[in-house]
Protein backbone atom coordinates (compact mmCIF):
# COMPACT_ATOMS: atom_id res chain seq x y z
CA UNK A 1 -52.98 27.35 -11.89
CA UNK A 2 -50.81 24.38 -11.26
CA UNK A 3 -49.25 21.66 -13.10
CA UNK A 4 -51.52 19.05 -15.01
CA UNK A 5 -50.78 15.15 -15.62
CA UNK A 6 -52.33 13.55 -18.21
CA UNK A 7 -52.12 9.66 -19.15
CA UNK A 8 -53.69 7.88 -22.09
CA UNK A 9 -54.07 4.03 -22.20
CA UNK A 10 -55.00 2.65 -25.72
CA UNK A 11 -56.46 -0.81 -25.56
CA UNK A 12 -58.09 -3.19 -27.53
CA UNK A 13 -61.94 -2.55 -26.77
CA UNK A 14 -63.79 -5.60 -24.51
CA UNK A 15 -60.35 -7.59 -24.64
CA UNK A 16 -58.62 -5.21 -22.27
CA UNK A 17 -61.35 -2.76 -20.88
CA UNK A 18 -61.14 -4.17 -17.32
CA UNK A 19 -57.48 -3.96 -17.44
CA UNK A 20 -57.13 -0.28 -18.98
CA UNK A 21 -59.90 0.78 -15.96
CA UNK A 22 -57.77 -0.34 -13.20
CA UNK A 23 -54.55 0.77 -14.98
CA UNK A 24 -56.34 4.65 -15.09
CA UNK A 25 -57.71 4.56 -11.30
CA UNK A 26 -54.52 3.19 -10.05
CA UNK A 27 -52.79 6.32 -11.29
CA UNK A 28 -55.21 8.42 -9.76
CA UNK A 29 -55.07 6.20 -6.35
CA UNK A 30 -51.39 6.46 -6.16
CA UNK A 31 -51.32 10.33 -6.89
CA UNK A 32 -53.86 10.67 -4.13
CA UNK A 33 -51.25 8.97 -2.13
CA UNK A 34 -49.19 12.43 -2.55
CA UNK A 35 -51.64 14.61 -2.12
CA UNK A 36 -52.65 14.83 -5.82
CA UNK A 37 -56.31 15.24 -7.12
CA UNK A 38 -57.33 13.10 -10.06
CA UNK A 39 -60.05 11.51 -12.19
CA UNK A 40 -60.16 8.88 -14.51
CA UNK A 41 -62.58 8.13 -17.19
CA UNK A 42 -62.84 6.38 -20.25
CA UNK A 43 -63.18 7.41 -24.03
CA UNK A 44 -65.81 5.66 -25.48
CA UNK A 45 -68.91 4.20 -24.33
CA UNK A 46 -70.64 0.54 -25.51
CA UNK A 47 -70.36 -0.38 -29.25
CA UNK A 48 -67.32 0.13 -30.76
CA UNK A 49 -65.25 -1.73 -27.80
CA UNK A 50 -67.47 -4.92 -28.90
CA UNK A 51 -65.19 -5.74 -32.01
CA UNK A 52 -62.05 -4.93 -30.43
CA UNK A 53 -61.60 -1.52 -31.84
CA UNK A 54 -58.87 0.40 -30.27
CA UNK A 55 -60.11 2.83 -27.42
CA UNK A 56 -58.87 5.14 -24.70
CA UNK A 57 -58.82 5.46 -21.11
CA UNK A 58 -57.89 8.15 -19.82
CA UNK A 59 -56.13 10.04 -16.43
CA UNK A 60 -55.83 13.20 -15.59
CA UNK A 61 -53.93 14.49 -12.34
CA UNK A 62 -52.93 18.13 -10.84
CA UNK A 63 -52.02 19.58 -7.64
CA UNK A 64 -55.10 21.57 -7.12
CA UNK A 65 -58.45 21.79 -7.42
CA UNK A 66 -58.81 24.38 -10.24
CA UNK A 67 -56.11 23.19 -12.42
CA UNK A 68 -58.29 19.54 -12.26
CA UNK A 69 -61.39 21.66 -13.32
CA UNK A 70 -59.90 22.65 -15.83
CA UNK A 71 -58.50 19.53 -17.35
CA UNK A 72 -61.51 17.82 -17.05
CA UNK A 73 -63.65 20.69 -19.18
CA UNK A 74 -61.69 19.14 -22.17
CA UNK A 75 -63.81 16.02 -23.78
CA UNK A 76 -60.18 14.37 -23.69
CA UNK A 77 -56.72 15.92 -22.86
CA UNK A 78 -54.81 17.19 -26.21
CA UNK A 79 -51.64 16.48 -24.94
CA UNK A 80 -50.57 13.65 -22.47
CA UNK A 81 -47.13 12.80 -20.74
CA UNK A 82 -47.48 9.31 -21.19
CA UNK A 83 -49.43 7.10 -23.59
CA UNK A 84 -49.39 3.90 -22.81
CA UNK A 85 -49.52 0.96 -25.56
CA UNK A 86 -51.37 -1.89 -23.69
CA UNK A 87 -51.36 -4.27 -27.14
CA UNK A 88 -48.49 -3.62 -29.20
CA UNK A 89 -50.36 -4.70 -32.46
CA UNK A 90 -52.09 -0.81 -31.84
CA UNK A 91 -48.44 0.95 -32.63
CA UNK A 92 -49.92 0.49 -36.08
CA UNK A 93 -52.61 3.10 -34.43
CA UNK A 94 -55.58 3.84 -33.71
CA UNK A 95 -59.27 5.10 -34.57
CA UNK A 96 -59.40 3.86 -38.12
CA UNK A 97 -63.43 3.73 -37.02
CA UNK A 98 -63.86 7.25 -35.64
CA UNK A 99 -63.49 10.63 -37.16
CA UNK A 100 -59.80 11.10 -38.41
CA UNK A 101 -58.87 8.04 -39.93
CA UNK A 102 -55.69 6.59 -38.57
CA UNK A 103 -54.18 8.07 -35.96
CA UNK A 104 -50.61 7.11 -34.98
CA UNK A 105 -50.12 5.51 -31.24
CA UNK A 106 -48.04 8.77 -30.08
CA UNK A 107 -50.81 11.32 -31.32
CA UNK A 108 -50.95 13.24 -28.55
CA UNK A 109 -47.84 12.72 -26.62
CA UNK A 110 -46.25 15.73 -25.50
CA UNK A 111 -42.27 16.27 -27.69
CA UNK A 112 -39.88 14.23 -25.57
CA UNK A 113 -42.22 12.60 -23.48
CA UNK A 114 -42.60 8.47 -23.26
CA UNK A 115 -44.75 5.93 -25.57
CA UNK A 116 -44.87 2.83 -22.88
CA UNK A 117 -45.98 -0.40 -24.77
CA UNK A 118 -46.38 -3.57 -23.22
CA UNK A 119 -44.41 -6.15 -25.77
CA UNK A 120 -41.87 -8.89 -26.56
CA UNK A 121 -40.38 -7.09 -29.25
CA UNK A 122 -37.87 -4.88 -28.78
CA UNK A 123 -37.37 -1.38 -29.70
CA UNK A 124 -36.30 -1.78 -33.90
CA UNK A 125 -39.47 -4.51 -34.12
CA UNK A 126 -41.70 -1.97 -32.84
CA UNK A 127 -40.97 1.29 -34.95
CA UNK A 128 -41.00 -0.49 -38.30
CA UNK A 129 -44.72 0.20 -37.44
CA UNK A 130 -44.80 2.59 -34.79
CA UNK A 131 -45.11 5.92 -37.37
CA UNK A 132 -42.77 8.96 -37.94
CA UNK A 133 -43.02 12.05 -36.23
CA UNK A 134 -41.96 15.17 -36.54
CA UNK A 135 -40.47 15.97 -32.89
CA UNK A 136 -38.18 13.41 -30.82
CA UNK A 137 -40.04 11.49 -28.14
CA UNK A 138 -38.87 8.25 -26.05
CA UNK A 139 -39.87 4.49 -26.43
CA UNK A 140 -39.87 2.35 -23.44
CA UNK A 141 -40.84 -1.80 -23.32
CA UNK A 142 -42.73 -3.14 -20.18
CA UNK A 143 -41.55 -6.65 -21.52
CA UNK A 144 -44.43 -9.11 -21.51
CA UNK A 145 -47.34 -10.66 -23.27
CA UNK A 146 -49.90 -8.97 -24.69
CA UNK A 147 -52.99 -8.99 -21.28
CA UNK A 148 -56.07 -9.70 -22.10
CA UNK A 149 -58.35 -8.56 -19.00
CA UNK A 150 -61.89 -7.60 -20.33
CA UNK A 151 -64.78 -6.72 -19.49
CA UNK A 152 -66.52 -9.96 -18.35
CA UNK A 153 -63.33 -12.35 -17.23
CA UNK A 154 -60.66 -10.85 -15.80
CA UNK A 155 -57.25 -12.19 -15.98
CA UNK A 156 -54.89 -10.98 -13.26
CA UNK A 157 -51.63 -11.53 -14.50
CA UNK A 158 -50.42 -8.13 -12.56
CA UNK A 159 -49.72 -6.15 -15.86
CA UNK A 160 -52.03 -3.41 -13.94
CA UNK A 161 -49.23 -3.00 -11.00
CA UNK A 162 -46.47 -3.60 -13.50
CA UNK A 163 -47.82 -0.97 -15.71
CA UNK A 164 -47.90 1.51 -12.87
CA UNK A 165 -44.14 0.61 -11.22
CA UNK A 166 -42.69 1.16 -14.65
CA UNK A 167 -45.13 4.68 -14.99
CA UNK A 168 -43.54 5.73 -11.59
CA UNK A 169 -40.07 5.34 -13.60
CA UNK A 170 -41.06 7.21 -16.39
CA UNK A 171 -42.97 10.12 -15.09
CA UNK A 172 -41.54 10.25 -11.68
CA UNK A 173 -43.30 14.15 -11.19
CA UNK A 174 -46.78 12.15 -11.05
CA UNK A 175 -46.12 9.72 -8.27
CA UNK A 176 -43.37 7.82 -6.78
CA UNK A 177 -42.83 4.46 -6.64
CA UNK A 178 -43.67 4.87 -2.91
CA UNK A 179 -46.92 5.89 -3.65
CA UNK A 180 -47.84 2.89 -5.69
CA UNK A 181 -46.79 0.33 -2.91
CA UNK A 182 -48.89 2.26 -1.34
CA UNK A 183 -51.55 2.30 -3.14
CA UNK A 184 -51.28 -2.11 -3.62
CA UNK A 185 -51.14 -2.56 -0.45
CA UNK A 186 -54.09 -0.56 0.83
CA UNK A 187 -56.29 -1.11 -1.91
CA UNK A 188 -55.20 -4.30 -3.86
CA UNK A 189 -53.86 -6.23 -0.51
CA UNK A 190 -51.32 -8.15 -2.54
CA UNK A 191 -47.70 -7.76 -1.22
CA UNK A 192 -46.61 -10.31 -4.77
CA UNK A 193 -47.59 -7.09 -6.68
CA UNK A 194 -45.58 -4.88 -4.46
CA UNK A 195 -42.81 -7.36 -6.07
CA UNK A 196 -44.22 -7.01 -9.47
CA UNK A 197 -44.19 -3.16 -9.10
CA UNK A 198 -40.66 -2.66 -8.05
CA UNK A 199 -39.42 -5.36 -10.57
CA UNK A 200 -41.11 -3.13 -13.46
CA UNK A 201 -39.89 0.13 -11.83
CA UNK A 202 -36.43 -1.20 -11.76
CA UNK A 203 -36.00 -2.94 -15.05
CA UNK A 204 -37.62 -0.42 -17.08
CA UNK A 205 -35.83 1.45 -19.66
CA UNK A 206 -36.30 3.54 -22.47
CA UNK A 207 -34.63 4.54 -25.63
CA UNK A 208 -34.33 7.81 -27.86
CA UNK A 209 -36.85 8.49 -31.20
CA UNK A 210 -35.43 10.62 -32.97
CA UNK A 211 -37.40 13.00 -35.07
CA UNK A 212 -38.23 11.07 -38.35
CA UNK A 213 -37.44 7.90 -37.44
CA UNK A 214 -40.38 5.01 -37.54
CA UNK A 215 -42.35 3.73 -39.93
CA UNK A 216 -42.83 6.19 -43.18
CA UNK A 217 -45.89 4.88 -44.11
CA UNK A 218 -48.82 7.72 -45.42
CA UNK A 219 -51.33 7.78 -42.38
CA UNK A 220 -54.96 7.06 -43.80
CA UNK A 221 -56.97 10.17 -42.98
CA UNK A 222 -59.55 12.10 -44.69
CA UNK A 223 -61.69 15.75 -44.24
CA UNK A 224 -65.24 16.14 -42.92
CA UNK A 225 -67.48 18.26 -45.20
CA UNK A 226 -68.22 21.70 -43.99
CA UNK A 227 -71.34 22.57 -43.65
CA UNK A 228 -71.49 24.59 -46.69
CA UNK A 229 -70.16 21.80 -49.03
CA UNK A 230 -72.64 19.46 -48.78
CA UNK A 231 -75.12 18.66 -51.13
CA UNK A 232 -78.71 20.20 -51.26
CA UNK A 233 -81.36 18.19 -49.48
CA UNK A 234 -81.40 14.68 -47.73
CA UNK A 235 -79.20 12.15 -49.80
CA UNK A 236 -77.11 8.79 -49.28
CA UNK A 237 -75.03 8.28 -51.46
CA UNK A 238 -75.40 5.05 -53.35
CA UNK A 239 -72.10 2.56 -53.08
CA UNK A 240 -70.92 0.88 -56.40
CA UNK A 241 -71.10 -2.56 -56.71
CA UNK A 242 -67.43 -3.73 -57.43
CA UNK A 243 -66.59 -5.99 -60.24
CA UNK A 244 -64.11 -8.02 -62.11
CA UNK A 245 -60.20 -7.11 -62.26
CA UNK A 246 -57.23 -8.13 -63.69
CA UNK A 247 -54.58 -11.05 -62.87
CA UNK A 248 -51.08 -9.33 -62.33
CA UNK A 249 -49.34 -11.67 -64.41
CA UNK A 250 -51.33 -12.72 -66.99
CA UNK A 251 -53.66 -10.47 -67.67
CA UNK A 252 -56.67 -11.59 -67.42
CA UNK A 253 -59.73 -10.22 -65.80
CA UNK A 254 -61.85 -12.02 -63.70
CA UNK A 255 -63.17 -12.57 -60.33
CA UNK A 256 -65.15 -10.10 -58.34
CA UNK A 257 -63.54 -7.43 -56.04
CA UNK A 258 -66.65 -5.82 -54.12
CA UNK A 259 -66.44 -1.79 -53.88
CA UNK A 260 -65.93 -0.69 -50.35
CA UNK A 261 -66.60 2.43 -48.42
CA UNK A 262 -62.87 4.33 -48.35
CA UNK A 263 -64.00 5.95 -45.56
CA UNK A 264 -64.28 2.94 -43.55
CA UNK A 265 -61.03 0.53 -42.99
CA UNK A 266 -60.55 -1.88 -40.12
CA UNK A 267 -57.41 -3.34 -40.22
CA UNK A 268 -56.33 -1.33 -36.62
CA UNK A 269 -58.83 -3.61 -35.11
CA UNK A 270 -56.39 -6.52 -35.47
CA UNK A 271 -54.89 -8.73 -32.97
CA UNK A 272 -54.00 -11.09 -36.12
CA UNK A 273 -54.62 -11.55 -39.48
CA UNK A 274 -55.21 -14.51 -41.87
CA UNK A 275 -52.77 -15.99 -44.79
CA UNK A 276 -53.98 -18.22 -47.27
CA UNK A 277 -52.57 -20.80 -49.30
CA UNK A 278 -53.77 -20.61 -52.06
CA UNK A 279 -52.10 -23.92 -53.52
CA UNK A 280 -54.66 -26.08 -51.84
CA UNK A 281 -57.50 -23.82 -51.33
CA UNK A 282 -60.46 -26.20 -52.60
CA UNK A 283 -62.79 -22.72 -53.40
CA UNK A 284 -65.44 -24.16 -51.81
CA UNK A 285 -66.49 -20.38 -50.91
CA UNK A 286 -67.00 -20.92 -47.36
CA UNK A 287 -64.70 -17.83 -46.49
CA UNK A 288 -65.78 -15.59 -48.77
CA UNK A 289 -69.42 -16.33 -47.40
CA UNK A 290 -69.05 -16.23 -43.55
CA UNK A 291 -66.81 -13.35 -43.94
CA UNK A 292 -69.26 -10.72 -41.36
CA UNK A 293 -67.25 -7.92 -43.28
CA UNK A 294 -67.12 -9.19 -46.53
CA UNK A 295 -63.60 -8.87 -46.42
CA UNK A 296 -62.70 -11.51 -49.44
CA UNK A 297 -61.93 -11.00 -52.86
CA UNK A 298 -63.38 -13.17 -55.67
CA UNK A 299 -60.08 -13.94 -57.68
CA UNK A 300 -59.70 -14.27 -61.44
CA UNK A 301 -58.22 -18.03 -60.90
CA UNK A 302 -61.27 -18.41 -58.70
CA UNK A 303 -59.37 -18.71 -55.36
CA UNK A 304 -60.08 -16.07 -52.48
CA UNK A 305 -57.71 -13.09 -51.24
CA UNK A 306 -58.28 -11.48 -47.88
CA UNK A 307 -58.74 -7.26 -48.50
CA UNK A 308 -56.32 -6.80 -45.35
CA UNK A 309 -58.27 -2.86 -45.33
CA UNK A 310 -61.42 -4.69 -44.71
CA UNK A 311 -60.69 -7.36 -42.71
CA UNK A 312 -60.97 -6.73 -38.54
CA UNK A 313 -58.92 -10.07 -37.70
CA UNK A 314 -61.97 -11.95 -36.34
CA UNK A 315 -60.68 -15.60 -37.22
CA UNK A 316 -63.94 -16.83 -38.42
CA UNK A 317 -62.29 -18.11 -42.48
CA UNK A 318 -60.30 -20.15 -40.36
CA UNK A 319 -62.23 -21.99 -38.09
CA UNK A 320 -64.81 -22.62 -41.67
CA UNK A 321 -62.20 -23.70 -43.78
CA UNK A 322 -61.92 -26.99 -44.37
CA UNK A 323 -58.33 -27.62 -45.58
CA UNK A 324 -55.85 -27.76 -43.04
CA UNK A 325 -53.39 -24.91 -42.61
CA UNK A 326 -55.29 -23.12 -45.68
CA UNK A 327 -56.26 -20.07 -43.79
CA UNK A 328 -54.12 -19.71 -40.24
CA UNK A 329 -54.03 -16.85 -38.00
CA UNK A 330 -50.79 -15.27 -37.63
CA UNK A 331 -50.25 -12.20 -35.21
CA UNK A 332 -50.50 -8.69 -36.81
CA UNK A 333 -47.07 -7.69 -35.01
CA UNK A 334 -45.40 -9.96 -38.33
CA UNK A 335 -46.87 -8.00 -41.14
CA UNK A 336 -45.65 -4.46 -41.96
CA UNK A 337 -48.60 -3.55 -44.54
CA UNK A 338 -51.58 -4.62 -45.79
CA UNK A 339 -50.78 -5.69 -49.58
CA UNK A 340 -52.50 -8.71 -51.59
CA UNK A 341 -51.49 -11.92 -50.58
CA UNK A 342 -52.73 -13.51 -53.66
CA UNK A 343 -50.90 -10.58 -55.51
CA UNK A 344 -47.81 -12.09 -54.05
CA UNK A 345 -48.59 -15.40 -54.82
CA UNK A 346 -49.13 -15.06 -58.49
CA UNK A 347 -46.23 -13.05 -58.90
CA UNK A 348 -44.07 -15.58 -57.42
CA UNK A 349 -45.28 -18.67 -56.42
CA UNK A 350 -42.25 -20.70 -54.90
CA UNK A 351 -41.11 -17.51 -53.15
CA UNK A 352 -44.90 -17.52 -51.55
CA UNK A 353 -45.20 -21.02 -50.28
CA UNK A 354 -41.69 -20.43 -48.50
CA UNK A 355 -42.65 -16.98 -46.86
CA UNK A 356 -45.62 -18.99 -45.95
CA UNK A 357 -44.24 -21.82 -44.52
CA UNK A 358 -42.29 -19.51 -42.36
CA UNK A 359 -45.53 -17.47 -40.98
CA UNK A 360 -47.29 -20.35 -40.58
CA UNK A 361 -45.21 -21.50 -38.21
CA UNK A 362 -45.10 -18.78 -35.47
CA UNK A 363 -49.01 -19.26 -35.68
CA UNK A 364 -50.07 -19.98 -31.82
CA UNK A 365 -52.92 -22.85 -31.79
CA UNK A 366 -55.97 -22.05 -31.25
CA UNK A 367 -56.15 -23.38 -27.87
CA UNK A 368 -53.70 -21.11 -26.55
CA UNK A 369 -54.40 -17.45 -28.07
CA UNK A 370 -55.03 -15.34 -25.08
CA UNK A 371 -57.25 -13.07 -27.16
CA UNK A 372 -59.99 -15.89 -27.66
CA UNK A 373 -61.68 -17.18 -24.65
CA UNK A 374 -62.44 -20.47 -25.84
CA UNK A 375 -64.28 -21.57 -21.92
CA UNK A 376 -64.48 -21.15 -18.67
CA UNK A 377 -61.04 -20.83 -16.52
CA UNK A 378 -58.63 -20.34 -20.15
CA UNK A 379 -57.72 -16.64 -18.54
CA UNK A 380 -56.74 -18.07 -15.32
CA UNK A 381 -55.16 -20.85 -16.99
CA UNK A 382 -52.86 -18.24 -18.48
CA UNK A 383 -52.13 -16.17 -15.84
CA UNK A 384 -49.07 -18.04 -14.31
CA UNK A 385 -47.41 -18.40 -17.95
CA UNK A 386 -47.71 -14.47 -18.41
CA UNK A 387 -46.37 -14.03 -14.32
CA UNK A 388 -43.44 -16.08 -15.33
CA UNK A 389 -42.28 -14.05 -18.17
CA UNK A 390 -42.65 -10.59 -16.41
CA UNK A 391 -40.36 -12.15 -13.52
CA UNK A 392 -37.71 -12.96 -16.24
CA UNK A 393 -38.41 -9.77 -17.74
């Protein structure tokens, strides 16, 4: 058999569906343009892309018809030669809903292969979060803002052609730049995203991971029962109800911190997450009782703390709370783990307010947050904004 190509895309799920489709069938299209065979196909089906749970699309490629047979017998390719990073919030990674916990963005990319993530930051931001591995690999920046094409609006800010010029740089044995003009002009009819292409293809670059290096964090991950350890007849087992707990400075107990499932975290399904100040939170409760995940601590002092395991990012304790600037949304690419705020706070309360003051700040407004389509024409509204910064690069 012949040689076998396999891409992932991870994407945020409804947010970037759209985006991550044409991104996989444009690989296949320009392949075809060498005389490749390919399929695409995506990972998951309805459900979890509705909260905006990382998922995967998927291409695979070979010279021949049997070696493609054979790829696609696999429910998804173990290895890949590129994985594309379409969100860079996700190189915290992925799957914290399925099966095996957390999985890190570069999973199942082949030992000196390429993690391609679309981004602002550059390469030191991104592996303070991107996690360790064992072999060396290489990281490469398609430098723009985070595209948020889904499944109902589409915003066509050419990240799809951008993505595949830079691909055709990376993993030049799958298809040539050539192949992807190709490809745009035939199919897509758009000689300005010949321009984009080739503007990606030549600016991309990547840099060397070495083997340990990244974020040392302890993935969360945990063991399905075998069959022979489970427990005689049909059972669910019963979830405790949580209680009080203690202060970390005084002392004191108090509060109520609800017991959750510690099979069942959603913090990679986070675009942003919220910060609270806690100095003029009113406790009028309104977070703590809109939260759709529950996500909010009861504290001894009576204020509320965001349980950053639980929370998914939706943004909903801000838009209830009624004191200004009390809860704000702040990007998840600013945070490097997921420890009390109100822990923080107590232990050092001056220290607090300034780190906050600081966060708050790089805070987009509502209005403008790319991931929330607030009405009808915000996408498009966006689109040139996003074109401009991928022609400065």
């Amino acid at each position: 058999m012949g040689q076998l190509f396999a891409v992932e895309v991870i994407y945020r799920g409804v947010f970037q569906k759209t985006l991550a489709k044409n991104i996989t069938r444009g690989i296949v299209l320009a392949a075809h343009n060498e005389g490749k065979l390919g399929i695409s196909f995506g990972r998951y089906g309805d459900s979890p892309e509705r909260n905006g749970i990382p998922a995967k699309s998927f291409a695979i490629v070979a010279h021949d018809e049997q070696t493609l047979e054979a790829g696609m017998a696999q429910y998804e390719p173990k290895q890949v030669d590129l994985t594309v990073v379409l969100d860079d919030t996700l190189c915290k990674g992925a799957e914290s809903w399925a099966w095996y916990g957390l999985q890190p963005a570069h999973h199942a990319l082949k030992p000196g292969h390429t993690l391609l993530v679309v981004s602002l930051e550059d390469a030191p931001s991104l592996l303070k979060n991107i996690h360790r591995r064992e072999e060396p690999y290489k990281l490469g920046i398609l430098k723009g803002v985070t595209s948020f094409s889904g499944m109902w609006v589409y915003k066509d800010d050419h990240t799809d052609v951008r993505v595949l010029g830079a691909i055709a740089k990376a993993v030049p044995e799958l298809f040539s730049l050539a192949a992807v003009e190709k490809f745009i002009l035939e199919k897509l009819k758009n000689s300005l995203k010949v321009t984009s292409a080739h503007t990606a293809f030549e600016r991309f670059a990547t840099v060397e991971v070495k083997a340990g290096e990244g974020n040392p964090e302890k993935l969360f991950a945990f063991g399905k029962p075998r069959w022979e350890d489970m427990r005689g007849g049909v059972s669910i087992k019963g979830q405790p109800q949580g209680g009080p707990y203690a202060d970390p400075v005084s002392g004191k107990v108090g509060g109520f911190r609800p017991a959750r499932n510690e099979l069942f975290k959603k913090y990679s399904t986070r675009t942003m997450r919220p910060v609270v100040n806690f100095s003029t939170c009113t406790k009028c409760t309104l977070c703590w009782l809109n939260c759709p995940d529950a996500s909010f601590d009861v504290t001894p002092d009576g204020t509320y703390d965001a349980n950053l395991q639980a929370c998914c990012g939706c943004g909903i304790c801000e838009e209830v709370c009624p004191v200004k600037n009390c809860i704000s949304m702040v990007n998840e690419s600013e945070f490097h783990d997921n420890d009390s705020q109100w822990a923080k706070f107590r232990e050092d309360k001056n220290s607090y307010l300034k780190w906050l003051e600081t966060t708050i700040a790089k805070a987009e407004p509502i209005e403008k947050r790319s991931h929330g389509f607030r009405y009808r024409g915000q996408y498009q509204e966006q689109a040139p904004e996003a074109l401009e910064i991928a022609k400065k690069g």
